[in-house]
C-alpha atoms as a PDB file:
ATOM      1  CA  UNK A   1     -11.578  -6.109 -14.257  1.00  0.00           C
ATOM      2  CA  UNK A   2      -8.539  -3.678 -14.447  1.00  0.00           C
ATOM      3  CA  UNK A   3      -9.618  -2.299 -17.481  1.00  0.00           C
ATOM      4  CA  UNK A   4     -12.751  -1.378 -15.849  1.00  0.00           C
ATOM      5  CA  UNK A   5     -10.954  -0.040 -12.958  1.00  0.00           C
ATOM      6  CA  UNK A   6      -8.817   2.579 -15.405  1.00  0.00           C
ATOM      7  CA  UNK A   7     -12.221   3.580 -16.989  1.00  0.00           C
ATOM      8  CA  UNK A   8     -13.640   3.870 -14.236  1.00  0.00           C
ATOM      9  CA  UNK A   9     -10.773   6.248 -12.747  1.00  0.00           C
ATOM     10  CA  UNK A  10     -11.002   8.177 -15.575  1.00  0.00           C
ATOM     11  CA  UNK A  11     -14.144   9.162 -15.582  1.00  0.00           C
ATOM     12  CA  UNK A  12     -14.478   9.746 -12.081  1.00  0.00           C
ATOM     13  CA  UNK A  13     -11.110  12.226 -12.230  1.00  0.00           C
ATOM     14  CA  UNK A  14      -9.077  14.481 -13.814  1.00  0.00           C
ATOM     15  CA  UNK A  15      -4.950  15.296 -12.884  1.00  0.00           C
ATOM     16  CA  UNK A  16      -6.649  19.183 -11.618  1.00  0.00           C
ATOM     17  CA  UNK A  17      -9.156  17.301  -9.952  1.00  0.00           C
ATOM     18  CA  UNK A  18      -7.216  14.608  -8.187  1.00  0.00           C
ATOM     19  CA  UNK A  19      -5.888  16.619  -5.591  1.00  0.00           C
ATOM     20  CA  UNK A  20      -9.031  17.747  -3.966  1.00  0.00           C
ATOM     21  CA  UNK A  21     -10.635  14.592  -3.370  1.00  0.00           C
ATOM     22  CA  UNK A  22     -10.939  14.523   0.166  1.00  0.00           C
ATOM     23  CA  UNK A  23      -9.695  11.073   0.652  1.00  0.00           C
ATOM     24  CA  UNK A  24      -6.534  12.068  -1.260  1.00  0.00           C
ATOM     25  CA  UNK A  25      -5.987  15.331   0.655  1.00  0.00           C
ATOM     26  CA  UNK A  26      -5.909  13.114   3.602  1.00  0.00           C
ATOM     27  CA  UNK A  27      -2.941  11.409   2.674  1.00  0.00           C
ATOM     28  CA  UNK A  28      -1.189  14.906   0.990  1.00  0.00           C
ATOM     29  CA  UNK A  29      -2.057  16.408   4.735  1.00  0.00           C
ATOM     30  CA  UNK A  30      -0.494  13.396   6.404  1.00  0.00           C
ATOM     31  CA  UNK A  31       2.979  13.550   4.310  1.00  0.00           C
ATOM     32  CA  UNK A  32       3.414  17.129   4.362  1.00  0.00           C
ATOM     33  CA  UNK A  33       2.416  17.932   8.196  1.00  0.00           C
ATOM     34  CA  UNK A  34       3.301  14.253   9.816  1.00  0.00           C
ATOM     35  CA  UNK A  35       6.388  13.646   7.754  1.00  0.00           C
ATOM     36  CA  UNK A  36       7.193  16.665   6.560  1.00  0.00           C
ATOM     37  CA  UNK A  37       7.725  15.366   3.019  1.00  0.00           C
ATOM     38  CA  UNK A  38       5.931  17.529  -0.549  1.00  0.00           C
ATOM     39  CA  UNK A  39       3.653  15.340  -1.461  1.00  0.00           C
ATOM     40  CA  UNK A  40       3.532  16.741  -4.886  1.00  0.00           C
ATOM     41  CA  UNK A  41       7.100  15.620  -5.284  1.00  0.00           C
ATOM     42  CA  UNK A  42       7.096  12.273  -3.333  1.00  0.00           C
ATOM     43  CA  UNK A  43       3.529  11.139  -3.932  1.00  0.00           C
ATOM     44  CA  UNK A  44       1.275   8.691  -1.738  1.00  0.00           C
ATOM     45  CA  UNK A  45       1.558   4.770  -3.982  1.00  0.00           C
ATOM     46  CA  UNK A  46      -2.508   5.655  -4.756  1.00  0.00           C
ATOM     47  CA  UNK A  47      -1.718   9.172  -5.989  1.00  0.00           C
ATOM     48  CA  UNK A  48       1.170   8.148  -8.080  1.00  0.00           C
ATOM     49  CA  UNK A  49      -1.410   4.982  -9.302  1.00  0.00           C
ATOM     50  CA  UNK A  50      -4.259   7.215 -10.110  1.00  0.00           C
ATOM     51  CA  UNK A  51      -1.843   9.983 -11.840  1.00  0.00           C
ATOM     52  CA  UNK A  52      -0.372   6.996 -14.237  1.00  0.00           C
ATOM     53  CA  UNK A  53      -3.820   6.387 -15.740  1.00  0.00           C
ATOM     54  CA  UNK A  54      -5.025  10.072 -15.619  1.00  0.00           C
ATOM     55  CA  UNK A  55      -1.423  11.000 -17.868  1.00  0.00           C
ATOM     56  CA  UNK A  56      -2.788   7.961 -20.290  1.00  0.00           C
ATOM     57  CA  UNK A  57      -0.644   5.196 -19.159  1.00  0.00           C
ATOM     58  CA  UNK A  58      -1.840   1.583 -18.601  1.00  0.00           C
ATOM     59  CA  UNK A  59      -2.067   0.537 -15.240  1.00  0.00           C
ATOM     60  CA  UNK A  60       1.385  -1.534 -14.665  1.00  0.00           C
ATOM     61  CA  UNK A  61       0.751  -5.346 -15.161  1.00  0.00           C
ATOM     62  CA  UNK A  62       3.317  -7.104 -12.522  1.00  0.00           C
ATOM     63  CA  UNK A  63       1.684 -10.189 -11.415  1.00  0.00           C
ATOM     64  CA  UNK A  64      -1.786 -11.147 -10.602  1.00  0.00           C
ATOM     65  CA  UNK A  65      -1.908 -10.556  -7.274  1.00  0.00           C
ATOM     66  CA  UNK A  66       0.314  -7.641  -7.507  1.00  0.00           C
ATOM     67  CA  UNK A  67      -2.539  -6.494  -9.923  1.00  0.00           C
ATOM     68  CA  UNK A  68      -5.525  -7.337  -7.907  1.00  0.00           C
ATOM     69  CA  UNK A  69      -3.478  -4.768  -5.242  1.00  0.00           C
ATOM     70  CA  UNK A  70      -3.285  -2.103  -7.417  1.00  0.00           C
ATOM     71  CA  UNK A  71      -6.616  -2.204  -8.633  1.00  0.00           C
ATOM     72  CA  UNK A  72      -8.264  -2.250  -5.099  1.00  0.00           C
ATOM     73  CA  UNK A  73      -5.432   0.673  -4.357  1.00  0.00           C
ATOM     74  CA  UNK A  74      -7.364   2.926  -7.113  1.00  0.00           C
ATOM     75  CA  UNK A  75     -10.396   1.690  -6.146  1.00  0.00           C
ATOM     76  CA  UNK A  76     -10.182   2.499  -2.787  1.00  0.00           C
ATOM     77  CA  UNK A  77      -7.791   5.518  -2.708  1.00  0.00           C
ATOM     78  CA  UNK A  78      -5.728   3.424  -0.271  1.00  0.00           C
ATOM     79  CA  UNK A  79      -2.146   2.380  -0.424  1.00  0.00           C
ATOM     80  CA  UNK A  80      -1.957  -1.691  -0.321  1.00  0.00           C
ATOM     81  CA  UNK A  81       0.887  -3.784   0.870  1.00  0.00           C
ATOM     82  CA  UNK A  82       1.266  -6.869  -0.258  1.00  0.00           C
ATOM     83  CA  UNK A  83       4.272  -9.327   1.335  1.00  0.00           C
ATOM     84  CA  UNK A  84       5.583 -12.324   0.873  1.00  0.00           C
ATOM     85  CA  UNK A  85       5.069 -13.747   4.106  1.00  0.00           C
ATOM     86  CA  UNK A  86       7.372 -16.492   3.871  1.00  0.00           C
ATOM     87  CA  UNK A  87      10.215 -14.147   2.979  1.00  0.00           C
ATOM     88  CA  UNK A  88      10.124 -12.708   6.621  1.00  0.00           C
ATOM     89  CA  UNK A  89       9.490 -15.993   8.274  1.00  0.00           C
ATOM     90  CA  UNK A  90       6.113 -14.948   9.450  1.00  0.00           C
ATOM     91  CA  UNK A  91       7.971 -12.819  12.244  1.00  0.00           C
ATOM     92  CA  UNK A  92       5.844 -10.699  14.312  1.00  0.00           C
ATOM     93  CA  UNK A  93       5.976  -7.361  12.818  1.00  0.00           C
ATOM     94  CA  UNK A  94       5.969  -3.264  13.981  1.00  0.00           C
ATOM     95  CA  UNK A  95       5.018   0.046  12.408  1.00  0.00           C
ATOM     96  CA  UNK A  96       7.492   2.573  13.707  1.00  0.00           C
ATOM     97  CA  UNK A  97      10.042   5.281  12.790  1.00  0.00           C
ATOM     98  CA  UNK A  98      13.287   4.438  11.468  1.00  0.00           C
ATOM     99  CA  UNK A  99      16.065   4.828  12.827  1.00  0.00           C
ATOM    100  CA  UNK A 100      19.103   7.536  11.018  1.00  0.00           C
ATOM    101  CA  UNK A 101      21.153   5.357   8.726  1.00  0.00           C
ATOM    102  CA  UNK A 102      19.018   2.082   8.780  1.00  0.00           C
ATOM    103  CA  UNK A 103      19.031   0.932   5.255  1.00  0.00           C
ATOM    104  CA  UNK A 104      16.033   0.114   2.906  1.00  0.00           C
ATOM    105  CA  UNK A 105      15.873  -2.274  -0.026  1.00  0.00           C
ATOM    106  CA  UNK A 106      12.826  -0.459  -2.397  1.00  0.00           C
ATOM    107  CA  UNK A 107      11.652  -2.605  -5.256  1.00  0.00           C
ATOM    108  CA  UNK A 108      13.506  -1.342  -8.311  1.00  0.00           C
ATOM    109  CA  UNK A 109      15.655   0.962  -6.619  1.00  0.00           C
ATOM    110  CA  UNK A 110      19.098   1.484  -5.295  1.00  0.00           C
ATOM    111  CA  UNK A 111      19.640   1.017  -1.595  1.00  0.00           C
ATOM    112  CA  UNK A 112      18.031   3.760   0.399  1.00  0.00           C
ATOM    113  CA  UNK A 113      19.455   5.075   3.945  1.00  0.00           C
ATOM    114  CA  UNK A 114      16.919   5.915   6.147  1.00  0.00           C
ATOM    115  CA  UNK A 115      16.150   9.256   8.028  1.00  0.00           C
ATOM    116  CA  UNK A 116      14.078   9.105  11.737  1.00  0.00           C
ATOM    117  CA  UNK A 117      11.010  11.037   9.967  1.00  0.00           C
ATOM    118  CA  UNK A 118      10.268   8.409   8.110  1.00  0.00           C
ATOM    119  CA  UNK A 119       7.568   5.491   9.257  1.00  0.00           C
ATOM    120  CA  UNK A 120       8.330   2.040   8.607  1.00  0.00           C
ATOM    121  CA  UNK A 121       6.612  -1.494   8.770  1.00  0.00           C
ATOM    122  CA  UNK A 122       9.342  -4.043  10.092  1.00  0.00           C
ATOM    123  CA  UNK A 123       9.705  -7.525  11.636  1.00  0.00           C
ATOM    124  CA  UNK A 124      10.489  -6.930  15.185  1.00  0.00           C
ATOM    125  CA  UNK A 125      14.115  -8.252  14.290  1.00  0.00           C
ATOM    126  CA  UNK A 126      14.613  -5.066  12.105  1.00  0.00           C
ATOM    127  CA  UNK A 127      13.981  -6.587   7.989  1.00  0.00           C
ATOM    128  CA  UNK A 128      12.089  -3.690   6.662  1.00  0.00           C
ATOM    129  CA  UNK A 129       8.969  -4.409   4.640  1.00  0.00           C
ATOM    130  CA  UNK A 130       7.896  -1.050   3.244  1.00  0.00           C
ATOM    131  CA  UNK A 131       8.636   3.119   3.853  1.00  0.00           C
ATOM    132  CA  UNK A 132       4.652   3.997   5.163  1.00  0.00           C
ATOM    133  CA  UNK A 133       3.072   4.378   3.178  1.00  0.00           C
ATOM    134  CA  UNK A 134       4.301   4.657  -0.324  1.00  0.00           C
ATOM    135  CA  UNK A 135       7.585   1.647  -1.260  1.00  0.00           C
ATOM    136  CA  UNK A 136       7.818  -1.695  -0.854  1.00  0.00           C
ATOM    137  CA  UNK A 137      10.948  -3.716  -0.447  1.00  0.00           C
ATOM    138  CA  UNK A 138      12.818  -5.388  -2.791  1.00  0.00           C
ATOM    139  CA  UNK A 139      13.062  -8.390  -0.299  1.00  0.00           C
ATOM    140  CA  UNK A 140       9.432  -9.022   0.526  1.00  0.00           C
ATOM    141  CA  UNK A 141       7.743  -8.121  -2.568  1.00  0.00           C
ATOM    142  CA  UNK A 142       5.398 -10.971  -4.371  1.00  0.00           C
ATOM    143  CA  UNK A 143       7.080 -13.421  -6.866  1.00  0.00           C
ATOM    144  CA  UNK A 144       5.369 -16.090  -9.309  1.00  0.00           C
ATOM    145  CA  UNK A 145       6.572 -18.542  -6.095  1.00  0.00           C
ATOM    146  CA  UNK A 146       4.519 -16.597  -3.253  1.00  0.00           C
ATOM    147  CA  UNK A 147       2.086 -18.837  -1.726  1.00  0.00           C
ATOM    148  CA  UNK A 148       1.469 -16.782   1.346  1.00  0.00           C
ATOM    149  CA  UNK A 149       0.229 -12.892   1.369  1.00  0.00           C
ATOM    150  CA  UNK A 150       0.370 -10.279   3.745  1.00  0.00           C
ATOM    151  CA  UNK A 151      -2.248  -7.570   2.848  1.00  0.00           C
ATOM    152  CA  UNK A 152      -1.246  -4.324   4.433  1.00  0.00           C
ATOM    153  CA  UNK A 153      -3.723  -1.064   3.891  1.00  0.00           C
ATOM    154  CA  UNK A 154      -2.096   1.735   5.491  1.00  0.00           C
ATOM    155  CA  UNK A 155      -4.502   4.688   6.509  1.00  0.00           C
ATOM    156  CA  UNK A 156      -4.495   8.101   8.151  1.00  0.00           C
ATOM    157  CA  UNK A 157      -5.977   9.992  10.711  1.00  0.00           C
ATOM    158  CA  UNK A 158      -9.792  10.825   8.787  1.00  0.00           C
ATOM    159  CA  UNK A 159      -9.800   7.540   6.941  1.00  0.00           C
ATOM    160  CA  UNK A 160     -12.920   5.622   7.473  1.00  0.00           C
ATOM    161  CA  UNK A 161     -11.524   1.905   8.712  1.00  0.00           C
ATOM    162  CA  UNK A 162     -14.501   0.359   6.449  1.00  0.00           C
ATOM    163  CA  UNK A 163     -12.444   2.036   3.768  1.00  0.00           C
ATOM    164  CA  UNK A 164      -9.338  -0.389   4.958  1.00  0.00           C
ATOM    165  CA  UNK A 165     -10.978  -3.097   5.987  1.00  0.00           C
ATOM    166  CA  UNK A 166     -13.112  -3.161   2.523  1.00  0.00           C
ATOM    167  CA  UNK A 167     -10.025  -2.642   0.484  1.00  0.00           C
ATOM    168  CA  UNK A 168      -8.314  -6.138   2.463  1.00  0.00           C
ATOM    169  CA  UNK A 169     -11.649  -7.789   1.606  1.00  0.00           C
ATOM    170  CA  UNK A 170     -12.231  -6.818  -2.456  1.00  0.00           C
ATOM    171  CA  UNK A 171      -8.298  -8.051  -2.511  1.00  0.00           C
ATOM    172  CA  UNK A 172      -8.901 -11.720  -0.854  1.00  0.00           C
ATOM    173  CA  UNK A 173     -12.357 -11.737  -1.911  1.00  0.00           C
ATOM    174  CA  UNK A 174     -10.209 -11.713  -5.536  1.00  0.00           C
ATOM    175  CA  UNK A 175      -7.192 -13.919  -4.992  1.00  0.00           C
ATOM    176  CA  UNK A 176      -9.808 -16.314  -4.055  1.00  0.00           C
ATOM    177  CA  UNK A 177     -12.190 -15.829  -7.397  1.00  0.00           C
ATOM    178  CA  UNK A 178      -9.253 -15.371  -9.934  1.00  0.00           C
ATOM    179  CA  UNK A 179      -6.118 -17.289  -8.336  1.00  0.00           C
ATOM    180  CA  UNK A 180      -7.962 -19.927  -6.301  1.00  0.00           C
ATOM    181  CA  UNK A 181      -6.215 -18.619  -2.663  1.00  0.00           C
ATOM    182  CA  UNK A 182      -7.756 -18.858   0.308  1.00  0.00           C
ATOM    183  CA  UNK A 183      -8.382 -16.790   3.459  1.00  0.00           C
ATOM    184  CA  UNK A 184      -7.257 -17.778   6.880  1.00  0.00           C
ATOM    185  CA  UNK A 185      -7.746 -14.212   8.824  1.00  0.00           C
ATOM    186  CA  UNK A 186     -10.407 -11.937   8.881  1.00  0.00           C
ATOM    187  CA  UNK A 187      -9.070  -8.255   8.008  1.00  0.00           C
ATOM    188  CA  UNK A 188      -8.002  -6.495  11.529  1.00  0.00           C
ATOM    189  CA  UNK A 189      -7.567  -3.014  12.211  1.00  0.00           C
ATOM    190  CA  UNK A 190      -5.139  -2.103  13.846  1.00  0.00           C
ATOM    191  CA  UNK A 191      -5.046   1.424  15.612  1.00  0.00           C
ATOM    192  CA  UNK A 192      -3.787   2.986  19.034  1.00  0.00           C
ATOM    193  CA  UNK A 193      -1.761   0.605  19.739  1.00  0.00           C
ATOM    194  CA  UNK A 194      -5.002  -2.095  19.623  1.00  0.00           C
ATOM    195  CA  UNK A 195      -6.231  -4.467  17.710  1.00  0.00           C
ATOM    196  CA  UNK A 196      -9.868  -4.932  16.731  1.00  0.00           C
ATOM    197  CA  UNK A 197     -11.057  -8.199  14.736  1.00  0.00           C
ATOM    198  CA  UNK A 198     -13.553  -7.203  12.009  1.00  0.00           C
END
């Protein structure tokens, strides 16, 4: 399945051609006028997904479900989330800016301090779960041990929702074929402040 996901990828795209793909430019319009951040330095998790394969380089193998993420990421042109949902208790979470000087634990990385540009997804008592929409933390990420998954596509204004709400179910529709999980929410969308069950 991933390997036809990386064929697929590259014979759909090229690094020139990558950029102008409308569902990309979305997310390259969102970072530099929303967050004011070069995309072409800082890329979208998709971008710097699809760029990986297009230089040559294998699509990362982490864990399974990690995998089944990434390959619905490239698929899809989405970024995915995927959380440990035990590591944050199950709190109630929020999508909002950060607040100067909060601190971020990114998977593989240093410690990062936070600026208020930036948009984060957090439990209401302040762990942070991921920088929207491109790192994941260190804290929540999936481990052999994780039972329980939190499946987080993050989209932008001119994203289709089917786009989101597909990429949610090709992932559980997945766990549940390859790694014998189970589904006990339908994918929601959640936008303006509302939430709409799909």
């Amino acid at each position: 399945m991933i390997d036809d996901a990386v064929r697929e990828v590259r014979s759909r795209y090229s690094l020139d051609s990558l950029k102008d793909d409308p569902i990309i430019r979305y997310y390259r319009d969102f970072y530099w006028h929303e967050l004011g951040i070069d995309p072409t330095k800082q890329r979208p998790a998709q971008e710097a997904l699809l760029r990986r394969i297009l230089r040559g380089e294998d699509l990362p193998r982490i864990n399974p479900m990690v995998d089944i993420g990434n390959v619905a990421s490239i698929k899809f042109l989405v970024p995915i989330g995927l959380y440990d949902i035990d590591s944050f208790g199950g709190k109630d979470l929020v999508i909002r800016y950060a607040k100067d000087g909060e601190v971020f634990n990114p998977i593989g990385s240093p410690q990062r301090v936070l600026t208020k540009n930036q948009i984060i997804l957090s439990t209401v008592d302040g762990l942070i779960l991921h920088v929207y929409p491109y790192r994941d933390s260190e804290i929540t990420r999936i481990r052999p041990e994780t039972r329980n998954v939190l499946i987080v596509t993050a989209g932008v204004s001119g994203i289709d929702e089917d786009r989101l709400v597909d990429s949610a179910q090709f992932i559980i529709d997945l766990a549940i074929k390859y790694l014998g999980g189970g589904a006990y929410v339908n994918p929601t969308v959640i936008r303006d402040e509302k939430v709409i069950n799909v």
